[in-house]
Protein backbone atom coordinates (compact mmCIF):
# COMPACT_ATOMS: atom_id res chain seq x y z
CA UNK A 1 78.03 13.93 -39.18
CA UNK A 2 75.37 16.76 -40.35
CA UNK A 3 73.32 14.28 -41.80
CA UNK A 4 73.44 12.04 -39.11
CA UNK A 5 72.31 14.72 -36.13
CA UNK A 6 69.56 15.04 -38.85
CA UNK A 7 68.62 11.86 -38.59
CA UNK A 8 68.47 11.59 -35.32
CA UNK A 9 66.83 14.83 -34.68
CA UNK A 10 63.61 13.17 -37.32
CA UNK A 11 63.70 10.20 -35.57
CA UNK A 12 62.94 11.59 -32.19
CA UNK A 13 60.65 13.92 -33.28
CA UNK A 14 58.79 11.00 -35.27
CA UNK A 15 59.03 8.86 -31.54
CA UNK A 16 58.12 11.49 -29.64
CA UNK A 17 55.02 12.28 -31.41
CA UNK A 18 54.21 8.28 -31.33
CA UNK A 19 54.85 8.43 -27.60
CA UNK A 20 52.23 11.49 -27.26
CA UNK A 21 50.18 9.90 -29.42
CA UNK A 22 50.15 6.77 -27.11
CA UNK A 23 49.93 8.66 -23.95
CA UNK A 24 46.74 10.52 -25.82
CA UNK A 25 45.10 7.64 -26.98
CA UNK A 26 45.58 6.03 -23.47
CA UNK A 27 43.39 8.82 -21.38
CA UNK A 28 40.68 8.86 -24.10
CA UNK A 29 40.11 5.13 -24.02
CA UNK A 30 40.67 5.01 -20.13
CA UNK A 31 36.75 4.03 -18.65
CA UNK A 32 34.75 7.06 -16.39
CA UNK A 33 32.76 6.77 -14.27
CA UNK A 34 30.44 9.32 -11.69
CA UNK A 35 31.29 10.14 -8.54
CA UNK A 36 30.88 12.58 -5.40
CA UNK A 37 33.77 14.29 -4.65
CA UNK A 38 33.41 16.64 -1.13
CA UNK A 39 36.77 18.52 0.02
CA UNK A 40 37.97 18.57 3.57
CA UNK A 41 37.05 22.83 3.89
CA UNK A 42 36.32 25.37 0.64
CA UNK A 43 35.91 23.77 -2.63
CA UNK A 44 39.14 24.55 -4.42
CA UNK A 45 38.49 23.93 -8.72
CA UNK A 46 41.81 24.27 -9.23
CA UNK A 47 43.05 21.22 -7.17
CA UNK A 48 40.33 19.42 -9.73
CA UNK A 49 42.29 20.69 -12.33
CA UNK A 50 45.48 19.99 -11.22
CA UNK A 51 44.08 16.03 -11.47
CA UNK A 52 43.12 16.89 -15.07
CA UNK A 53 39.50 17.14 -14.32
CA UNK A 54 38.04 18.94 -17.17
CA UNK A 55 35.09 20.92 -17.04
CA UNK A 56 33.11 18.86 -18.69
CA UNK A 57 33.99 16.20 -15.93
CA UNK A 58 32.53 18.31 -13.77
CA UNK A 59 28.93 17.62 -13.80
CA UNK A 60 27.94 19.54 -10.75
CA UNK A 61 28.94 22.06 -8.50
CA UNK A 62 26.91 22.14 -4.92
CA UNK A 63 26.13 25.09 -3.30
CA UNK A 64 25.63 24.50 0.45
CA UNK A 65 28.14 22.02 0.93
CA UNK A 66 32.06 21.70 -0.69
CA UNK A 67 31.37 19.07 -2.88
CA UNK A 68 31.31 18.08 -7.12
CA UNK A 69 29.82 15.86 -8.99
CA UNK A 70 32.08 14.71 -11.23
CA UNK A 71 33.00 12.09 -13.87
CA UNK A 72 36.55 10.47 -12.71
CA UNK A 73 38.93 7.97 -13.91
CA UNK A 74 40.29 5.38 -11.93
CA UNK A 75 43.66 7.18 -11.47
CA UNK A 76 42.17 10.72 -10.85
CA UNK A 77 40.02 8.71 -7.95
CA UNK A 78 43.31 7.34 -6.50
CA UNK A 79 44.66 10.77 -6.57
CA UNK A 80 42.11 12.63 -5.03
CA UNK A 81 41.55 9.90 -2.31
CA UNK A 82 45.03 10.65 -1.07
CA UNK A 83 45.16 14.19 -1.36
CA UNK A 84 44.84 15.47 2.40
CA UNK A 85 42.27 18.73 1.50
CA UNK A 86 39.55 15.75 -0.21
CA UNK A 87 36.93 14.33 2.51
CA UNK A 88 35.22 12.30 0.38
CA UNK A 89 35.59 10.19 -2.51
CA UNK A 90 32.46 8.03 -3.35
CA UNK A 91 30.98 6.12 -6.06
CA UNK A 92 27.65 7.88 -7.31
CA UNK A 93 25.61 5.42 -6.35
CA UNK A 94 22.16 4.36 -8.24
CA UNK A 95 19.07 4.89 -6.41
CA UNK A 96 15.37 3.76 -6.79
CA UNK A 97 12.01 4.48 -5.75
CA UNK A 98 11.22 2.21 -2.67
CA UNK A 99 7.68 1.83 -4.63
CA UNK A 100 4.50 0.01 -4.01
CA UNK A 101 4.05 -2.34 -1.25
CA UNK A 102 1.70 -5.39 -1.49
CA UNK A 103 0.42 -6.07 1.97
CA UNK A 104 0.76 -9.99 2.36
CA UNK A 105 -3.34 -10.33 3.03
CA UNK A 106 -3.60 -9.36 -1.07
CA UNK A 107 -2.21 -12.48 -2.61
CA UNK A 108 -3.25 -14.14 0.02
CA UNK A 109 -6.86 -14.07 -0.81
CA UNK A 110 -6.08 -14.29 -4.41
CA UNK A 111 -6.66 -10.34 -5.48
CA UNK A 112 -3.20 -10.54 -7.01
CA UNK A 113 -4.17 -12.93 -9.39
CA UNK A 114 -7.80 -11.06 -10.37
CA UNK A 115 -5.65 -7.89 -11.15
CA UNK A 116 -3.63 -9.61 -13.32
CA UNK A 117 -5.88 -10.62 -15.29
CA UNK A 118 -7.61 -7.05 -15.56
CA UNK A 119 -10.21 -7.26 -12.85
CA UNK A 120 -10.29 -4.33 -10.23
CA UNK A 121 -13.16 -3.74 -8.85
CA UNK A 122 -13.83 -0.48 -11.16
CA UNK A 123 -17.46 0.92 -10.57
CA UNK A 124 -18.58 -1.16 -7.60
CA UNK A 125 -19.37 0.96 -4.53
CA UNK A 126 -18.40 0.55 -0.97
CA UNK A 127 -19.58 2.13 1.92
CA UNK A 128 -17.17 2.52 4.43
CA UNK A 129 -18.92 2.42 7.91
CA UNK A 130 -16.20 4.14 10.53
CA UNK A 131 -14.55 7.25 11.45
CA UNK A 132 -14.05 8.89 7.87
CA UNK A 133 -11.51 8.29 5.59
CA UNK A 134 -8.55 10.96 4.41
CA UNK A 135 -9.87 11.58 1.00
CA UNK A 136 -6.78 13.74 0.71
CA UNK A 137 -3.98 10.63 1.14
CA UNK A 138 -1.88 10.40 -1.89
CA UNK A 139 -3.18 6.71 -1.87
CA UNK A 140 -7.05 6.67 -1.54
CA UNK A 141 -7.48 10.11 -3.10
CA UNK A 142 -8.87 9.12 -6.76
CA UNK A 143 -10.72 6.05 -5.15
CA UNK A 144 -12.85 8.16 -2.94
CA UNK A 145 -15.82 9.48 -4.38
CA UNK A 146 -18.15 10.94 -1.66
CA UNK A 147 -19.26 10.49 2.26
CA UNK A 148 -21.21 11.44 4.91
CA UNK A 149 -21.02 12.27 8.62
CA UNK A 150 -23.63 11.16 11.07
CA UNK A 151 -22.51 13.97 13.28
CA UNK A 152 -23.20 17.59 13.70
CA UNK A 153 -20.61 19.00 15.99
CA UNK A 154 -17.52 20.35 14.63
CA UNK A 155 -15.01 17.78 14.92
CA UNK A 156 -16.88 15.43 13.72
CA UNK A 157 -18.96 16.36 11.26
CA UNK A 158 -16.28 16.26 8.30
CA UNK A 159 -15.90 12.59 7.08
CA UNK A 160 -12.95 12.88 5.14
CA UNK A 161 -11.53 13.87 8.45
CA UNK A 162 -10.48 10.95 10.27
CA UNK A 163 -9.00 11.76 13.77
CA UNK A 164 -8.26 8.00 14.35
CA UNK A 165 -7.23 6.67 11.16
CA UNK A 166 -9.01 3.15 11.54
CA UNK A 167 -11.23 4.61 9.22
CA UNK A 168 -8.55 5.57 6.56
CA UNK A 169 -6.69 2.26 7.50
CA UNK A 170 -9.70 0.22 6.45
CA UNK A 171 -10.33 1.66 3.12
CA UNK A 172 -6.66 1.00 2.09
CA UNK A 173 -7.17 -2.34 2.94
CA UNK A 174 -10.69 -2.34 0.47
CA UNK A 175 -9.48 0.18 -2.17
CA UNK A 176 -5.43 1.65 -2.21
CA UNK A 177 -4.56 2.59 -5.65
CA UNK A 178 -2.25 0.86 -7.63
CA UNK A 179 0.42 3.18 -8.36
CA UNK A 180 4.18 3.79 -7.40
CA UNK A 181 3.72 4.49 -3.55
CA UNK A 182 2.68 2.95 -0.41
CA UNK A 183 0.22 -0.05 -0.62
CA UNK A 184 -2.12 -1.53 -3.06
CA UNK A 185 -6.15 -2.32 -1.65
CA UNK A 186 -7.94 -5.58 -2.70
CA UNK A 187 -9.86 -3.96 -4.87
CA UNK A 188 -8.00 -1.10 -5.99
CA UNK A 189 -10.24 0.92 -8.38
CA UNK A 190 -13.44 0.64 -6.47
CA UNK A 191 -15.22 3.63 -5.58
CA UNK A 192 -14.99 4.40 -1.73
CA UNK A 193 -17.94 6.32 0.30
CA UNK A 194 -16.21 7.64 4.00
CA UNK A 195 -19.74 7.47 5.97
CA UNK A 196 -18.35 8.53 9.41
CA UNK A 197 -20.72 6.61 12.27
CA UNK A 198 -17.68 7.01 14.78
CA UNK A 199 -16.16 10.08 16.08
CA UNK A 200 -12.49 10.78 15.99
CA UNK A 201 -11.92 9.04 19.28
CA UNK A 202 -13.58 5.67 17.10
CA UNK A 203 -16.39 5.87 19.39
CA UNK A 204 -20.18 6.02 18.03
CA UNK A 205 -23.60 4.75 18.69
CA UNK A 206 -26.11 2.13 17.09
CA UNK A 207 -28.35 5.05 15.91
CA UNK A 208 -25.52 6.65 14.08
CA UNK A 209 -24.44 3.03 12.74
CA UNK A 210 -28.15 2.90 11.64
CA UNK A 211 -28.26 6.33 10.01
CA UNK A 212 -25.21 5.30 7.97
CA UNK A 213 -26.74 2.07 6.70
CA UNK A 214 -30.12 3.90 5.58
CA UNK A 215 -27.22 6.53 3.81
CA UNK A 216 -25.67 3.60 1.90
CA UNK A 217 -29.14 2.22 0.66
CA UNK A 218 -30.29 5.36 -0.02
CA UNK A 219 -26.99 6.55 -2.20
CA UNK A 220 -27.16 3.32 -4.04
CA UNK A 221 -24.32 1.73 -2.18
CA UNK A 222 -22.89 -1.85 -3.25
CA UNK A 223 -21.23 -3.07 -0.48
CA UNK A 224 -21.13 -1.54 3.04
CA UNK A 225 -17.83 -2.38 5.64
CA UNK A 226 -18.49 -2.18 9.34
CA UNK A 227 -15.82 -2.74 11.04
CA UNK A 228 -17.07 -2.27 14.45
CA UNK A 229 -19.45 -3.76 16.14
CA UNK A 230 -20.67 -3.89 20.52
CA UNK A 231 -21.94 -6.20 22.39
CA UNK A 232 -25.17 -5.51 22.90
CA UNK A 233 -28.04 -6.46 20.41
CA UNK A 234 -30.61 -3.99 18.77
CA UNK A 235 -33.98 -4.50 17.24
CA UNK A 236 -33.73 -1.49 15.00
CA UNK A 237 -29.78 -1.67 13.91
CA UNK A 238 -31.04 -5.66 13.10
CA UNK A 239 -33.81 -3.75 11.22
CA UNK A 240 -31.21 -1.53 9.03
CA UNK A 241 -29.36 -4.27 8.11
CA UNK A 242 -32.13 -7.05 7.04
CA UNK A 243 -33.30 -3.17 4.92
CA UNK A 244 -29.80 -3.32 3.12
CA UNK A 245 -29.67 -6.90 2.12
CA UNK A 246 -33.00 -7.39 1.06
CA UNK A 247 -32.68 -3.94 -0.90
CA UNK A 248 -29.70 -5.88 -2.65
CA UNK A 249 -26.57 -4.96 -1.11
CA UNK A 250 -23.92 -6.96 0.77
CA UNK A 251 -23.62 -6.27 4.33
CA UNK A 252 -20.06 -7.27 5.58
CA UNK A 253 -18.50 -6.64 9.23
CA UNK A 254 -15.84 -7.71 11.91
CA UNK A 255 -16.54 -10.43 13.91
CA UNK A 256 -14.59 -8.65 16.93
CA UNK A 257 -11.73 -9.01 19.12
CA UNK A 258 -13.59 -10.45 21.95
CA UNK A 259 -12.07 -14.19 21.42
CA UNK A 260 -10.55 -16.07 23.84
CA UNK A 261 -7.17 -18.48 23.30
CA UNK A 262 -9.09 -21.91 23.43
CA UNK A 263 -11.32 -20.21 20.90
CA UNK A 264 -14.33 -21.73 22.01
CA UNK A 265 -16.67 -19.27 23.15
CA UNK A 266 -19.18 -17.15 21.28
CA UNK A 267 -18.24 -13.80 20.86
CA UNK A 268 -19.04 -12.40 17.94
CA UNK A 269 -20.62 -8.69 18.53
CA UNK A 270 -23.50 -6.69 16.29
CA UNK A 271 -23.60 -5.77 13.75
CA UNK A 272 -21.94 -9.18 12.51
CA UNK A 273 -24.01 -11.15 14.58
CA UNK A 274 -27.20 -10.55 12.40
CA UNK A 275 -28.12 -13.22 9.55
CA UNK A 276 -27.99 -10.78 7.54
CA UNK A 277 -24.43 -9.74 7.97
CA UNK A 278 -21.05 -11.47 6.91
CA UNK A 279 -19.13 -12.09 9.87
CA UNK A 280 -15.76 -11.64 9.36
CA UNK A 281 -12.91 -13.65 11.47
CA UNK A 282 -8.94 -12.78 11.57
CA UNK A 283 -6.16 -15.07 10.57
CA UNK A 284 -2.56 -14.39 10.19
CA UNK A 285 -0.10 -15.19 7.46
CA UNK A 286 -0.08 -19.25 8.38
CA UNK A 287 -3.96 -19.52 8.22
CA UNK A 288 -4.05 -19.98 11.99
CA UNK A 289 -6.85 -17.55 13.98
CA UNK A 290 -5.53 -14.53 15.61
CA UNK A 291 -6.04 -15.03 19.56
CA UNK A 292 -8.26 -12.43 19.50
CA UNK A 293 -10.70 -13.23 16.91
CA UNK A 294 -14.28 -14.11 18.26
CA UNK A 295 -15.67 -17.15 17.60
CA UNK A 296 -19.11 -18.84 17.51
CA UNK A 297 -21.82 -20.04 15.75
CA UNK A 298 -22.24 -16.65 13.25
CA UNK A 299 -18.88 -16.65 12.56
CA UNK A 300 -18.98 -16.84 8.47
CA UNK A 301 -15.30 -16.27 6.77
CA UNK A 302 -12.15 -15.35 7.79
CA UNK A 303 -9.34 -12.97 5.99
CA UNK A 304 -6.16 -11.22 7.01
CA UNK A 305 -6.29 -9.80 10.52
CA UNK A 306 -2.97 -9.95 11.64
CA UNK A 307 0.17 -7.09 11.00
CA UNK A 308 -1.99 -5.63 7.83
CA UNK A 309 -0.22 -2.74 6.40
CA UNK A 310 -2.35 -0.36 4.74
CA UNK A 311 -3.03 3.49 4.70
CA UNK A 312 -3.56 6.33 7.87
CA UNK A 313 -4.06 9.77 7.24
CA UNK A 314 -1.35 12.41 6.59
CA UNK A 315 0.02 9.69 3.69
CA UNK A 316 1.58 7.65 6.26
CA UNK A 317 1.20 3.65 6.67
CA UNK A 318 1.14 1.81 9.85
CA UNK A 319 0.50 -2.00 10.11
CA UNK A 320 -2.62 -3.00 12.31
CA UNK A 321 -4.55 -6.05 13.98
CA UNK A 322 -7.83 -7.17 14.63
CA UNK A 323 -10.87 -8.38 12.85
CA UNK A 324 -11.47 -4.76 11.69
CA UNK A 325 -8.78 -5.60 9.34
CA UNK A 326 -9.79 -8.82 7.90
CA UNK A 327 -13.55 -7.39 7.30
CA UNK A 328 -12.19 -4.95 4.32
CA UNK A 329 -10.26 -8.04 2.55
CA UNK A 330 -13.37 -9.55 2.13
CA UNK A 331 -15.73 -6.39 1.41
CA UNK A 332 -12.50 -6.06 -1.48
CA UNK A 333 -12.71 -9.34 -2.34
CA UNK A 334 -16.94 -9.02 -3.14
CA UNK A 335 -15.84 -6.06 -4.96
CA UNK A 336 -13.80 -8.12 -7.48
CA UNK A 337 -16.49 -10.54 -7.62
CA UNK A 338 -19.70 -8.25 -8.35
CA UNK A 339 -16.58 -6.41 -10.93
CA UNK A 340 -16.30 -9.29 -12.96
CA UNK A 341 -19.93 -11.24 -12.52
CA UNK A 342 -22.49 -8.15 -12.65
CA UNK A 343 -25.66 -9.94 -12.91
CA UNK A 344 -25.11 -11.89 -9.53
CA UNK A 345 -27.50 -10.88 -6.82
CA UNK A 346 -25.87 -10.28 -2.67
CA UNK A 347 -27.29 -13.69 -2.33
CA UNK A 348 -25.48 -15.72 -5.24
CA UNK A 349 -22.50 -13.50 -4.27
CA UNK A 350 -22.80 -14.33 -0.35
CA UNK A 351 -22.85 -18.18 -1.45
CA UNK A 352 -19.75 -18.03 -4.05
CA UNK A 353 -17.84 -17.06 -1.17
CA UNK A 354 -18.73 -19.42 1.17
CA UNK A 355 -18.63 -22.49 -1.39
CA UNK A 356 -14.89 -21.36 -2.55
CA UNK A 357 -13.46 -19.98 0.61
CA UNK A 358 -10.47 -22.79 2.17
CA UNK A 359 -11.81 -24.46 4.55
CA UNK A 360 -9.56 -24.15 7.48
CA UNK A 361 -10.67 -25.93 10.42
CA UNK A 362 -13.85 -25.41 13.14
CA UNK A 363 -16.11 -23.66 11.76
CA UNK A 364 -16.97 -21.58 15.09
CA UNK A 365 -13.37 -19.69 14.47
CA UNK A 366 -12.87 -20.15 11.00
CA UNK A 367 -16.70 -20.10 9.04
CA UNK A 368 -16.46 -21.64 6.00
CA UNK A 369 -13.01 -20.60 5.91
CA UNK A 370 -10.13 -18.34 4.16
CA UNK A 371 -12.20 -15.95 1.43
CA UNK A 372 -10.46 -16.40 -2.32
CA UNK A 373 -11.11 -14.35 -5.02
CA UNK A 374 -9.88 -15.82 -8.28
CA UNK A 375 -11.72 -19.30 -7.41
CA UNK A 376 -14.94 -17.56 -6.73
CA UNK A 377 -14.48 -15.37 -9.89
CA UNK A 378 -13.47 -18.90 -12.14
CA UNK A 379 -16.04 -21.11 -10.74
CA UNK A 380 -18.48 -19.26 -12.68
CA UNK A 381 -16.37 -19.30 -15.50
């Protein structure tokens, strides 16, 4: 009988240490995973303890707020989601930086493609004709290299304060870098000049509009963007800009908002009127012409007018319309160009872009059509 009890006696001992084993083995292999647990008034760590949550489970303990971060099995998350002093039981979910937005006018006149195959623009220079540009925005900051105010007063007479933001707007659209936030420009490592010819309510005058252009020649500008533009001619702003394109640079500017549904009136304002000016038109994302695009006889390309997100000071974004917008796409897309073929002159550069623009219907609202970059760059290929 002694013997037996022994016997017995090993036996459970030898089961009982299998079942312990087991049960060990079990909550080892048993899968955690993260999760944020808040309780329903103070943080008691006890109560986590109670559910076997180690301290090395416990991956953080907030301060301002009754809540853990802890790694949970499935059973210790049943547990604590029926326990009446837990709020909150959730999975820690994975987040990810929202990123870098491509506005849709970039692939749509090809600068997508260019920058993948290594062209950006670097080195070229564009003038920026407008109220000023935020050289401090977290998107246009390296890309701006210098500037200029036509005015004196003290408002004004800061151009890398922009009190509008059309100005800032527009260089996105020509130059926003290419990094993890906000948007990327057309040309997105070109150099940007803020040359501020219109005051911080976007107001300015042909003299001032003049003064910038003899800045840009005069600084060695490559391009210069106007978007703006009246409706009145002058001899000596025509003067300016036949001085800039004959002194080699491209001279590019909005057509202006002055169109009419029908499109079939001529409307294009000055600057853009002059021959020696690109007159820019506005389409939207289906290649039709925005309503408000002028048309006529000068009209010369058209680009992306229509809901363009780009930058506005205080490193916000805001989306905006009108032929102001589709002027940049194709002062970015002549960036890219002069980029990758240096040794073509404003002219030969002025006539790539007309012979490989899409053609996309009258040429009184459309010019010679949709601007493309990586079929002007290849056709000289």
């Amino acid at each position: 009988m002694r013997k037996l009890f022994v016997l017995l006696l090993v036996l459970a001992i030898v089961f009982g240490a299998g079942l312990v084993s087991v049960a060990a083995s079990y909550s080892v292999d048993e899968n955690s995973e993260e999760y944020l647990v808040m309780f329903d008034g103070p943080a008691k760590k006890g109560l986590l303890q109670a559910f076997g949550v180690s301290d090395e489970a416990i991956l953080h303990e907030f301060s301002l707020l009754p809540a853990y971060h802890l790694e949970l099995t499935s059973r210790q998350v049943r547990g604590l989601k029926n326990h009446p002093q837990i709020k909150y039981v959730e999975e820690n979910a994975e987040a990810q930086a929202f990123g870098q937005t491509v506005p849709w006018g970039v692939p749509h006149v090809q600068s997508t493609e260019v920058h993948n195959m290594g062209q950006t623009g670097a080195g070229v220079k564009v003038a920026i004709l407008d109220t000023g540009i935020d050289n401090t925005h977290e998107d246009l900051a390296v890309n701006v290299k210098g500037g200029y105010s036509v005015f004196t007063d003290s408002a004004n007479r800061d151009p890398f304060y922009d009190g509008s933001g059309h100005g800032t707007h527009v260089a996105g659209t020509v130059g926003a870098i290419d990094n993890s936030l906000g948007v990327i420009g057309v040309a997105h490592q070109t150099d940007l000049y803020a040359v501020k010819v219109l005051n911080n309510d976007g107001s300015g005058s042909y003299a001032g509009i003049a003064e910038g252009v003899e800045w840009s020649i005069l600084n060695g500008m490559d391009i210069i963007n106007m978007s703006l533009g009246g409706s009145q001619s002058s001899s000596i702003l025509k003067e300016f800009c036949d001085l800039a394109y004959s002194e080699g640079l491209l001279v590019v500017a909005a057509a202006g908002n002055s169109g009419n549904r029908g499109g079939n009136n001529d409307s294009v304002g000055y600057p853009a009127k002059y021959e020696s000016v690109i007159a820019v038109a506005a389409v939207d994302a289906n290649n039709n012409r925005a309503s408000f695009s002028s048309t006529g006889p000068a009209v010369e390309l058209s680009a992306p007018g229509v809901s363009v997100l780009s930058t506005v000071p205080g490193n916000r974004y805001a989306s905006y319309n009108g032929t102001s917008m589709a002027s940049p796409h194709v002062a970015g897309v002549a960036a890219l160009i002069w980029g990758e073929h240096t040794n073509l002159t404003n002219s030969e550069l002025r006539q790539l872009l007309q012979h490989t623009s899409i053609n996309l219907g009258r040429s009184n609202q459309y010019g010679y059509g949709l601007v493309q970059a990586n079929d002007a760059i290849n056709y000289l290929r």
